[in-house]
N, C-alpha and C. Protein backbone atom coordinates (compact mmCIF):
# COMPACT_ATOMS: atom_id res chain seq x y z
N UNK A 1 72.05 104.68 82.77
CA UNK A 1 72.70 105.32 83.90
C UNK A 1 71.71 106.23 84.61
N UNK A 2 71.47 106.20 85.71
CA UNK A 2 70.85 107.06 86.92
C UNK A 2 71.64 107.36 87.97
N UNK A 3 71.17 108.43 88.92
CA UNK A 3 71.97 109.20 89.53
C UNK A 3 70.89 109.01 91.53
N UNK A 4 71.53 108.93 92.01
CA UNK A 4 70.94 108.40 93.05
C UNK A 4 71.35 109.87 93.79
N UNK A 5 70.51 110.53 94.79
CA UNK A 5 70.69 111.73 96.10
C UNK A 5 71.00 110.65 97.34
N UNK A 6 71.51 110.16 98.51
CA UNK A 6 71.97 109.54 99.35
C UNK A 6 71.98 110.55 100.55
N UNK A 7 71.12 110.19 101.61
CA UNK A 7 71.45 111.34 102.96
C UNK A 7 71.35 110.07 103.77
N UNK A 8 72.54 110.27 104.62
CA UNK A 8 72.63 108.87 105.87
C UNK A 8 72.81 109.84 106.80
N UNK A 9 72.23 109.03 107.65
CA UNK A 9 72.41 109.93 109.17
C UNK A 9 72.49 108.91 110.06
N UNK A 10 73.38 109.01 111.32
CA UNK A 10 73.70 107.94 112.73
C UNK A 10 75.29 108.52 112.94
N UNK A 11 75.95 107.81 112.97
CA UNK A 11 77.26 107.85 113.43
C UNK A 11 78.27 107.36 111.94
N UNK A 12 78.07 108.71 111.34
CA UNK A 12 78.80 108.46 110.17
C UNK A 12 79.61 109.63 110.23
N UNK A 13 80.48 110.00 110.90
CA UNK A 13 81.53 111.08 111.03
C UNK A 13 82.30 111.01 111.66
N UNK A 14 83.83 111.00 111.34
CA UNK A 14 84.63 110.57 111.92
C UNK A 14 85.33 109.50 111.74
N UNK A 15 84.57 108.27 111.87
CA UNK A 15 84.92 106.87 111.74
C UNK A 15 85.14 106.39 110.06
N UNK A 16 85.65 107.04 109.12
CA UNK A 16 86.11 106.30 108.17
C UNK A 16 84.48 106.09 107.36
N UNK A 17 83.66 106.76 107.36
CA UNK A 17 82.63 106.27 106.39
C UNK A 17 82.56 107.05 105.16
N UNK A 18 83.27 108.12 104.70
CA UNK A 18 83.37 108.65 103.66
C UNK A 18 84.06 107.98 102.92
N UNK A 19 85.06 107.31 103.54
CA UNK A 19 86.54 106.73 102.53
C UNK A 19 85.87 105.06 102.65
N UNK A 20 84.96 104.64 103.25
CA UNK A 20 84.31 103.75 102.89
C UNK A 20 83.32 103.40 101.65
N UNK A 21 82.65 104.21 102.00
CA UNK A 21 81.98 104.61 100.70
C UNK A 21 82.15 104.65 99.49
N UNK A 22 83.94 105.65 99.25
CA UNK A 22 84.71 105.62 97.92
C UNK A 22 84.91 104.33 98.03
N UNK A 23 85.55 103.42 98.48
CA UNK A 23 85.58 102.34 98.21
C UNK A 23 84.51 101.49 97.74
N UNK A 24 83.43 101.36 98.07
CA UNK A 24 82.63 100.65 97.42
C UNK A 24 81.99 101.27 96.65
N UNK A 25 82.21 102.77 96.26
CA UNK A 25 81.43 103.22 95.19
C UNK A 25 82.70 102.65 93.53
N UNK A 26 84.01 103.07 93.98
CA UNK A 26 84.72 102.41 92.86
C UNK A 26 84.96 100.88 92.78
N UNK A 27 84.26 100.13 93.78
CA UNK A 27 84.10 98.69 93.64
C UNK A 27 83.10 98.25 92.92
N UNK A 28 82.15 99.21 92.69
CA UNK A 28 80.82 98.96 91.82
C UNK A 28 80.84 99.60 90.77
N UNK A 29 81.56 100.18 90.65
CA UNK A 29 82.00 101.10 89.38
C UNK A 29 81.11 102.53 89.52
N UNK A 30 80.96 102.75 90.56
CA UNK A 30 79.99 103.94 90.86
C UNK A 30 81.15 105.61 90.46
N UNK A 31 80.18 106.62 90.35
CA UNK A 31 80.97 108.05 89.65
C UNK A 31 80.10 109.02 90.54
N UNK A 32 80.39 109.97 91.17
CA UNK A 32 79.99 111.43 92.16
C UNK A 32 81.04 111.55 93.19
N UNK A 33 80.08 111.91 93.79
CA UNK A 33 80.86 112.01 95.52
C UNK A 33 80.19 111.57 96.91
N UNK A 34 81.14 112.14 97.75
CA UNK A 34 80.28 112.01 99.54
C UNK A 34 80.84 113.22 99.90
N UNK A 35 80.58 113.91 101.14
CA UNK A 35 80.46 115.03 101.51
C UNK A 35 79.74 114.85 102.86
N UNK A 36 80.98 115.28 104.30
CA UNK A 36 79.75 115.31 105.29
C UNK A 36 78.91 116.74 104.89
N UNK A 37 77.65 116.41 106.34
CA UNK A 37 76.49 117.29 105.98
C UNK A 37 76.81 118.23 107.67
N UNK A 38 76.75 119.24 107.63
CA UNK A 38 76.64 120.20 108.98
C UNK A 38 76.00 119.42 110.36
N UNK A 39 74.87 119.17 110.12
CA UNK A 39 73.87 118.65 110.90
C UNK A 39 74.24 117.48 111.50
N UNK A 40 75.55 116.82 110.76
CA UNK A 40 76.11 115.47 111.25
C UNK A 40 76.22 114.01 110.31
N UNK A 41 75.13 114.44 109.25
CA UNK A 41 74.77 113.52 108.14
C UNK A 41 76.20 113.36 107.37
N UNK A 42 75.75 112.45 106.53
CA UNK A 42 76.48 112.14 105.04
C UNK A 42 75.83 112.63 104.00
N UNK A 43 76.37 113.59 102.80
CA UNK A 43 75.62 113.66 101.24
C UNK A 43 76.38 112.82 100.41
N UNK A 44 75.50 111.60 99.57
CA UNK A 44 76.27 110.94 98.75
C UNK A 44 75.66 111.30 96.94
N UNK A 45 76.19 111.73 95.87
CA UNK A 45 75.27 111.65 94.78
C UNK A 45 76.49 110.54 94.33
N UNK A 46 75.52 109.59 93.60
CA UNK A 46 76.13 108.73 93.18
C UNK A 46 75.20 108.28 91.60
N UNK A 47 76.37 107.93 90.95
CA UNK A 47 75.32 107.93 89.57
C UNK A 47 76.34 106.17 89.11
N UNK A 48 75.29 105.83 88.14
CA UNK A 48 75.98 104.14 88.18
C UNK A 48 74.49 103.65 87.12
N UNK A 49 74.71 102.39 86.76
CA UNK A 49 73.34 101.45 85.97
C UNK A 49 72.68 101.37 87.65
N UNK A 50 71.34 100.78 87.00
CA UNK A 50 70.45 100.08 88.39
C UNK A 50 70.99 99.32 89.06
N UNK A 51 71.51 98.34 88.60
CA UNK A 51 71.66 97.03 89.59
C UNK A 51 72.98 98.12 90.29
N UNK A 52 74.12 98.15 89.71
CA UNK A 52 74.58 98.95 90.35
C UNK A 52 74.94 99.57 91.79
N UNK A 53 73.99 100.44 91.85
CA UNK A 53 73.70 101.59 92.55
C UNK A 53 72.42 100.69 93.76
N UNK A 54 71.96 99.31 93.10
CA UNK A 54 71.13 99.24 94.05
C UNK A 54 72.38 98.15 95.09
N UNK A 55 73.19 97.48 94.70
CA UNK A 55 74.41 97.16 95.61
C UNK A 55 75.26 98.37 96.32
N UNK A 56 75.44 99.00 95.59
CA UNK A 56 76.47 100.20 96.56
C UNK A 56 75.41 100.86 97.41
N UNK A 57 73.95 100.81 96.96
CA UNK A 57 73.44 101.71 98.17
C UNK A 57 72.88 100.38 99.35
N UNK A 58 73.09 98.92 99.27
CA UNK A 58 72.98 98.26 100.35
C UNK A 58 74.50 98.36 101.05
N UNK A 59 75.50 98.40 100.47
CA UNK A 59 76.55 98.42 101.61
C UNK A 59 76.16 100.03 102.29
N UNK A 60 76.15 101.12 101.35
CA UNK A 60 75.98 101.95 102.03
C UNK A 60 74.89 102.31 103.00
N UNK A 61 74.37 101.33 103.01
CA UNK A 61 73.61 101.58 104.55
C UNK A 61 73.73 100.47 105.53
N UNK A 62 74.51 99.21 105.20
CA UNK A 62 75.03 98.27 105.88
C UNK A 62 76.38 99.29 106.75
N UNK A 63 77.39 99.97 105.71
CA UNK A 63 78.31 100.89 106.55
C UNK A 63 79.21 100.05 107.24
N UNK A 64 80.33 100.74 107.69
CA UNK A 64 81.36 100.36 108.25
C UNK A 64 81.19 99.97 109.55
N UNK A 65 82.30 98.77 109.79
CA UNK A 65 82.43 98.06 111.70
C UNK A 65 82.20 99.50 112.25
N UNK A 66 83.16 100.35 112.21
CA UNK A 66 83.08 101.63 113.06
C UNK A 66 82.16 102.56 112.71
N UNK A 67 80.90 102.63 112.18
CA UNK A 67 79.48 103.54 111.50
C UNK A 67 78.25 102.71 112.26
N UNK A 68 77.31 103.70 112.58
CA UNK A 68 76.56 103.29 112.71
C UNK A 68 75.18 103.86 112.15
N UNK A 69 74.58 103.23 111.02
CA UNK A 69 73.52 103.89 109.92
C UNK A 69 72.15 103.51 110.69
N UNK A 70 71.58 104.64 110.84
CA UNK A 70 70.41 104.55 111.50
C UNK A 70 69.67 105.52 110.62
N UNK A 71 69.18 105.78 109.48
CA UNK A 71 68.54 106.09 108.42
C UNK A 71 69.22 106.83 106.99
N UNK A 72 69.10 106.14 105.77
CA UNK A 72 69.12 106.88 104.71
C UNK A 72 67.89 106.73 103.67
N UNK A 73 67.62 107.73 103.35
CA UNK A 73 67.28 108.47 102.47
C UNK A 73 67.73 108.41 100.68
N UNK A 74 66.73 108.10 100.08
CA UNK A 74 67.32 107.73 98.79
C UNK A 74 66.47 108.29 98.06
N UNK A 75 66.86 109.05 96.92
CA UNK A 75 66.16 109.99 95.84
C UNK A 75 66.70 109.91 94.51
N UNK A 76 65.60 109.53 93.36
CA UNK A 76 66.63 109.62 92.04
C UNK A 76 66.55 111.02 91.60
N UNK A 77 67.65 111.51 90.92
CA UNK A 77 67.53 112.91 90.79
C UNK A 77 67.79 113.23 89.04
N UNK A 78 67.71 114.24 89.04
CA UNK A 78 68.36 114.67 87.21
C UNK A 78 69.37 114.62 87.25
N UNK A 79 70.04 114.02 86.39
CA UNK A 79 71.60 114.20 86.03
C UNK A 79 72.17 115.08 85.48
N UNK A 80 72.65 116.24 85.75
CA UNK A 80 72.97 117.61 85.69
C UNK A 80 74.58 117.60 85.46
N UNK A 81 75.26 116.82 86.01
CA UNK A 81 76.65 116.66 85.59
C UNK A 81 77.22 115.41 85.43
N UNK A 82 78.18 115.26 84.55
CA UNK A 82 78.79 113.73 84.55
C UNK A 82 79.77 113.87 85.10
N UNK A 83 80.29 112.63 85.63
CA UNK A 83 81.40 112.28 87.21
C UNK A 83 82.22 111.54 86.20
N UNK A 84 83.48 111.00 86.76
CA UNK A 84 84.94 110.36 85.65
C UNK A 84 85.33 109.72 87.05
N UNK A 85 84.73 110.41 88.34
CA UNK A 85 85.54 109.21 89.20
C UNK A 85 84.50 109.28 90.49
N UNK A 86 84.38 108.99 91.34
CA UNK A 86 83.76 109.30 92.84
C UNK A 86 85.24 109.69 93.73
N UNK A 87 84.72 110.83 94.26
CA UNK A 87 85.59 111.77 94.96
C UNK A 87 84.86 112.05 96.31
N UNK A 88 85.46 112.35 97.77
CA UNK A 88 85.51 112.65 99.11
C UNK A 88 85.77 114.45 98.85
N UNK A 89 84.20 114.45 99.27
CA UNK A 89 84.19 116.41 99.35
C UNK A 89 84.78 116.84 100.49
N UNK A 90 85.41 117.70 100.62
CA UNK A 90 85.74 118.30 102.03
C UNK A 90 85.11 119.79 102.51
């Protein structure tokens, strides 16, 4: 298990890309969260096996009909806490 940092930035606010996300993060069996970012971004930590995490992070930058992903950012990080579900920060 590894833990992926996720920063997307384009037109990901508003349009349903957080609750997108949960969806394909519990379609892959993925555990963290999403969280918009001030600046306009998305924060995703997402923790999952490799193969995993390397499918949920192609939809997540494929993104929703209504998103439009014009760069993310991907970082493996320390795993500092364990997740039981992927959750939408507010």
């Amino acid at each position: 298990m590894i833990q992926l940092q996720i920063i997307v930035t384009g037109e990901v606010q508003g349009v349903g890309y957080r609750y997108y996300t949960q969806m394909k993060a519990i379609q892959f069996g993925i555990t963290g969260w999403v969280k918009n970012l001030q600046e306009g971004g998305v924060e995703i930590l997402a923790s999952g096996s490799r193969a995993d995490l390397e499918k949920f992070t192609d939809e997540v930058r494929r993104g929703n009909p209504f998103s439009t992903v014009d760069h993310i950012e991907v970082n493996e990080t320390e795993k500092t806490e364990t997740y039981k579900s992927f959750a939408i920060k507010y």
